[in-house]
N, C-alpha and C. Protein backbone atom coordinates (compact mmCIF):
# COMPACT_ATOMS: atom_id res chain seq x y z
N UNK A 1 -6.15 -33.37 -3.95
CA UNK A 1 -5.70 -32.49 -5.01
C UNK A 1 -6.41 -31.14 -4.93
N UNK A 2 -8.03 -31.15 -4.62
CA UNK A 2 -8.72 -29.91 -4.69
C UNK A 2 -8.45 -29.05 -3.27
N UNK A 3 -7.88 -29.54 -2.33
CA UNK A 3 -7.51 -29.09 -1.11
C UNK A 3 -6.28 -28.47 -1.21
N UNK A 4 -5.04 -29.40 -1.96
CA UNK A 4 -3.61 -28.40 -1.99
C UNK A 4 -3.99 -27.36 -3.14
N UNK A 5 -5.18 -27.25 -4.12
CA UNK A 5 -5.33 -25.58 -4.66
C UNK A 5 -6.11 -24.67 -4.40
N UNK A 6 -6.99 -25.29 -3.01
CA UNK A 6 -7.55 -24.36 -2.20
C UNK A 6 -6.32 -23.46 -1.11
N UNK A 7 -5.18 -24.67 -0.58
CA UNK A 7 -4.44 -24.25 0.10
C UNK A 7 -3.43 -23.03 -0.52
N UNK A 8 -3.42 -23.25 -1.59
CA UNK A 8 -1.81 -22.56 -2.80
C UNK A 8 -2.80 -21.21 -2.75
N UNK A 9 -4.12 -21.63 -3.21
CA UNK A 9 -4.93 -19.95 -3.02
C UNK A 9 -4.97 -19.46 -2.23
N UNK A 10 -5.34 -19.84 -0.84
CA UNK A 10 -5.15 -18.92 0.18
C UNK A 10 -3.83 -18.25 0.96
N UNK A 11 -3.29 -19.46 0.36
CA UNK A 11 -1.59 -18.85 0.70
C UNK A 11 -1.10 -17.57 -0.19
N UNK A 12 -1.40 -17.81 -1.57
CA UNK A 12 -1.36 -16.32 -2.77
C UNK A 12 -1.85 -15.49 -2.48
N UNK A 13 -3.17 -15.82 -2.03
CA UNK A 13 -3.49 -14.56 -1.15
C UNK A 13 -2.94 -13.96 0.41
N UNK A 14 -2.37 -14.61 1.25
CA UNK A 14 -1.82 -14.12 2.01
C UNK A 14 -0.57 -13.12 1.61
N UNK A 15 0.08 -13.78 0.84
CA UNK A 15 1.47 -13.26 0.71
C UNK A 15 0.92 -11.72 -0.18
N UNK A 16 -0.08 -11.84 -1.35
CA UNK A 16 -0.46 -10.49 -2.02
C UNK A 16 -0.95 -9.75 -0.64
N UNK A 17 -1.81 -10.20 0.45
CA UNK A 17 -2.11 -9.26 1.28
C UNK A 17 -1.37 -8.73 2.40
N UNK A 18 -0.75 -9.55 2.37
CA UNK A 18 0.95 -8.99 3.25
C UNK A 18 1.51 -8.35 2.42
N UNK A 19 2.17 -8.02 0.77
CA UNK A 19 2.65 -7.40 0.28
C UNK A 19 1.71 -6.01 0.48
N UNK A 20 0.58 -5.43 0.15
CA UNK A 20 -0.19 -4.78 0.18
C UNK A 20 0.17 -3.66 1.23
N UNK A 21 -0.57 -4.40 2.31
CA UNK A 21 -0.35 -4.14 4.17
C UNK A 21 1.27 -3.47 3.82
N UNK A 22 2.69 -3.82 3.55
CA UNK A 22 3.46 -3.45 3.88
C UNK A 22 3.85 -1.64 2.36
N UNK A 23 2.92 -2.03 1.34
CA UNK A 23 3.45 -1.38 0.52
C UNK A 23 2.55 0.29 0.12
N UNK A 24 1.27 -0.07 0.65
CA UNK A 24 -0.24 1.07 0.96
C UNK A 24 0.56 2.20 1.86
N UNK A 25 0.71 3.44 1.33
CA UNK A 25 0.67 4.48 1.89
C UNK A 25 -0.51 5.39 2.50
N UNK A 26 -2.05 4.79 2.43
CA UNK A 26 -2.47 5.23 2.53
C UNK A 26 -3.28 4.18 3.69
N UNK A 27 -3.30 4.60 4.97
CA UNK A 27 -3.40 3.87 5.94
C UNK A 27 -4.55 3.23 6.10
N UNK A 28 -5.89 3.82 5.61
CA UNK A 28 -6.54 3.46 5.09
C UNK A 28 -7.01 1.76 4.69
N UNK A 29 -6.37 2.28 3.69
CA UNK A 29 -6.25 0.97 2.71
C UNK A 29 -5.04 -0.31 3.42
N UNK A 30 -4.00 0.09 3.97
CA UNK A 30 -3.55 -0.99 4.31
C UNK A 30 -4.23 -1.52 5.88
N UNK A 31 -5.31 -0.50 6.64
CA UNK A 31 -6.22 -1.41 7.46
C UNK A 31 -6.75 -2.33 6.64
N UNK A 32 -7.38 -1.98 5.81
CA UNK A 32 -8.40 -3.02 4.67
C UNK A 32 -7.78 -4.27 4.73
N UNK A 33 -6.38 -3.83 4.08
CA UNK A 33 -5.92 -5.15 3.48
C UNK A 33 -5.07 -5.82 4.75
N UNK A 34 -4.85 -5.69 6.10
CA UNK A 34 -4.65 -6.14 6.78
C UNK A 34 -5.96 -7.14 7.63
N UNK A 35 -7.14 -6.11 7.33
CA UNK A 35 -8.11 -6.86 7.71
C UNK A 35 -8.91 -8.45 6.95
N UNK A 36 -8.54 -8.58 5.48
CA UNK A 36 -8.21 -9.30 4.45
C UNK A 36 -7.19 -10.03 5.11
N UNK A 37 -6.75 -10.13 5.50
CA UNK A 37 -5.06 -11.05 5.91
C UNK A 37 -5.98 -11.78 6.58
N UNK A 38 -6.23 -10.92 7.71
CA UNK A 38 -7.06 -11.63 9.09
C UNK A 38 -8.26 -12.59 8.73
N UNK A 39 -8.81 -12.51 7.78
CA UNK A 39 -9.99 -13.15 7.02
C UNK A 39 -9.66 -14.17 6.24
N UNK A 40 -8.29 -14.53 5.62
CA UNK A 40 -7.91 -15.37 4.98
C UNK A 40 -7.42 -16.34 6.00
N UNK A 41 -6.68 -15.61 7.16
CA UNK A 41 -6.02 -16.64 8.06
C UNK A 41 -7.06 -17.13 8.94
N UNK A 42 -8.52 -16.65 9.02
CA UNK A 42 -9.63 -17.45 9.60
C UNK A 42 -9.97 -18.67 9.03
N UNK A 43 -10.05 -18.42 7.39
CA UNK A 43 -10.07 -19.51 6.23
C UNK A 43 -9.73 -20.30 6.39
N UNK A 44 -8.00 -20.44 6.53
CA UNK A 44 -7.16 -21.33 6.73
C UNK A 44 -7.27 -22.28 7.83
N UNK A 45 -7.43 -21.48 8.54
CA UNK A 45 -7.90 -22.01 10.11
C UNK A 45 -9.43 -22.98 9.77
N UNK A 46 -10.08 -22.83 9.25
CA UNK A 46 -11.48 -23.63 9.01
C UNK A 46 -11.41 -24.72 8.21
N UNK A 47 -9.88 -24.78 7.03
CA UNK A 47 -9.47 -25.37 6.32
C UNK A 47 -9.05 -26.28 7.22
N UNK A 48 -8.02 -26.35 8.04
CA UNK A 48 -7.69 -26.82 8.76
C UNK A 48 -8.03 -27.58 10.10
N UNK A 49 -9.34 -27.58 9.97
CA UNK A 49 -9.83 -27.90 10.74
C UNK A 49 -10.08 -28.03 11.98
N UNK A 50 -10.21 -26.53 12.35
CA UNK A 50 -10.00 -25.42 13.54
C UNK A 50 -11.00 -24.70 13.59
N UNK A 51 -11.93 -24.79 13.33
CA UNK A 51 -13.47 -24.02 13.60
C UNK A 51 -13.80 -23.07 14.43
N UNK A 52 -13.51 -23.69 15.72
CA UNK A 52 -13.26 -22.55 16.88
C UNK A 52 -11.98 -21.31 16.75
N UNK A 53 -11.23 -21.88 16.36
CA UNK A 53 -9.89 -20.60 15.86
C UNK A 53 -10.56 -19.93 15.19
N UNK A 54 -10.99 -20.20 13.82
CA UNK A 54 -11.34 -19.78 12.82
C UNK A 54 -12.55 -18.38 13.65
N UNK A 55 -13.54 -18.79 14.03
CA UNK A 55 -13.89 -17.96 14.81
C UNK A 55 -13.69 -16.65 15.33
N UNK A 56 -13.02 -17.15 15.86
CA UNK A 56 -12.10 -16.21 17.10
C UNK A 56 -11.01 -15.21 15.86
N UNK A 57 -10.78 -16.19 15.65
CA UNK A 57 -9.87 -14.74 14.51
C UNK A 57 -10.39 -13.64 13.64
N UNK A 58 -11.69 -14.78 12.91
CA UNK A 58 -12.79 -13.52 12.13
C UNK A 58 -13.33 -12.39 13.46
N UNK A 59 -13.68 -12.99 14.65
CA UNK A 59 -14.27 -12.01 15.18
C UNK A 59 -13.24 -10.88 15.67
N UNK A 60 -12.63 -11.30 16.12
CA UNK A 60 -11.23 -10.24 16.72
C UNK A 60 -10.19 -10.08 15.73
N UNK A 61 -9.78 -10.72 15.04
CA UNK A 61 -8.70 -10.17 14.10
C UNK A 61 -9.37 -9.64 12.81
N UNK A 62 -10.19 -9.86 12.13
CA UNK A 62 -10.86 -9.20 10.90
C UNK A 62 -12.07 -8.14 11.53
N UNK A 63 -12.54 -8.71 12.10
CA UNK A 63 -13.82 -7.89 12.84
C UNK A 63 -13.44 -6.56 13.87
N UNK A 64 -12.95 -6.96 15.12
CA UNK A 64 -12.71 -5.92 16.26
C UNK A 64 -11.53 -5.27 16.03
N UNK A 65 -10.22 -6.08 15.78
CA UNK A 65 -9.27 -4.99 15.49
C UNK A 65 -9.02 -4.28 14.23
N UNK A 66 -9.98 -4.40 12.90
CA UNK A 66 -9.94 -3.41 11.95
C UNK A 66 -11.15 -2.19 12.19
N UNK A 67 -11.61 -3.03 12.76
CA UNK A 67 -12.66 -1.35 13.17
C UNK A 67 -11.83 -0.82 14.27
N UNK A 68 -11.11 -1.10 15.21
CA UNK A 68 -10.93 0.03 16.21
C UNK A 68 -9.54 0.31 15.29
N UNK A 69 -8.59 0.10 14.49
CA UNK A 69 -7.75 0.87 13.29
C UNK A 69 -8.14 2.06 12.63
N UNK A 70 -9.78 1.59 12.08
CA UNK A 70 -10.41 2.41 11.58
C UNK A 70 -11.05 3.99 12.09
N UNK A 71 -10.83 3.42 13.11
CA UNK A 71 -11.21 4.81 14.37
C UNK A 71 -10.57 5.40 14.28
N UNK A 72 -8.78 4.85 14.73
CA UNK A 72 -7.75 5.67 15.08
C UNK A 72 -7.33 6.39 14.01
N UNK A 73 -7.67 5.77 12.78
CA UNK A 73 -7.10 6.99 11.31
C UNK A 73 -8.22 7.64 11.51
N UNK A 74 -9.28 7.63 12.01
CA UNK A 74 -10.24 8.53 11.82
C UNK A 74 -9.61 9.51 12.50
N UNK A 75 -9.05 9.65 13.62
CA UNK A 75 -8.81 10.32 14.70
C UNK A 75 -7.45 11.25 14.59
N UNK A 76 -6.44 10.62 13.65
CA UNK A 76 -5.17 10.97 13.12
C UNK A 76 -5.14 11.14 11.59
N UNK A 77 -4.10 11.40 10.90
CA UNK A 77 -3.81 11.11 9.16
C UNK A 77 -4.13 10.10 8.71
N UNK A 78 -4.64 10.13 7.85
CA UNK A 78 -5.27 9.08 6.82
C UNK A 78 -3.56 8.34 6.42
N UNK A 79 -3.04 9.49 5.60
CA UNK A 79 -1.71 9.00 4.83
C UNK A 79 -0.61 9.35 5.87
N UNK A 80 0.36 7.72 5.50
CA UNK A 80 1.93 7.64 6.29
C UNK A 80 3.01 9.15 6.12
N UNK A 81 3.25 9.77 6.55
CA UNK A 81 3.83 11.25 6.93
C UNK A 81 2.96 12.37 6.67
N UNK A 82 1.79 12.27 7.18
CA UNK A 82 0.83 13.40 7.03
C UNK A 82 0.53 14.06 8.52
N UNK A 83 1.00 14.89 8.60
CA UNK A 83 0.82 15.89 10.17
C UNK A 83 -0.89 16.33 10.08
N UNK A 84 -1.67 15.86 11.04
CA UNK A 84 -2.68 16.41 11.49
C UNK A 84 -2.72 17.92 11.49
């Protein structure tokens, strides 16, 4: 029982952080909350009893690919139709 409302939570949270990711104009912020996705779906993965996934996803999907995102808006517009 305490497992399917750990599961219903992390799933609510996926779907709010996928809504987010698709609805943030400010690129910014939808790295964040894409990087949040990636951190929940490590969760899941540990939930699941995938340890090593779990891993591998925090390090490269929450970890390495929101910092090098974070670069590239550094490098370009912050906000979606903003000309450098």
């Amino acid at each position: 029982m305490m497992e399917m409302a750990i599961h219903s939570l992390v799933i609510a949270g996926l779907i709010a952080s996928a809504l987010m990711v698709f609805y943030f104009r400010d690129l910014l912020a939808a790295t964040l909350a894409a990087g949040f996705f990636s951190f929940l779906i490590s969760v899941e993965f540990y939930i699941l009893q995938a340890p090593d996934v779990a891993i591998s996803q925090a390090a490269i999907g929450a970890g390495l690919t929101t910092a090098i995102f974070i670069i590239a808006i550094r490098a370009t517009a912050r906000y979606e139709g903003e000309h450098p």
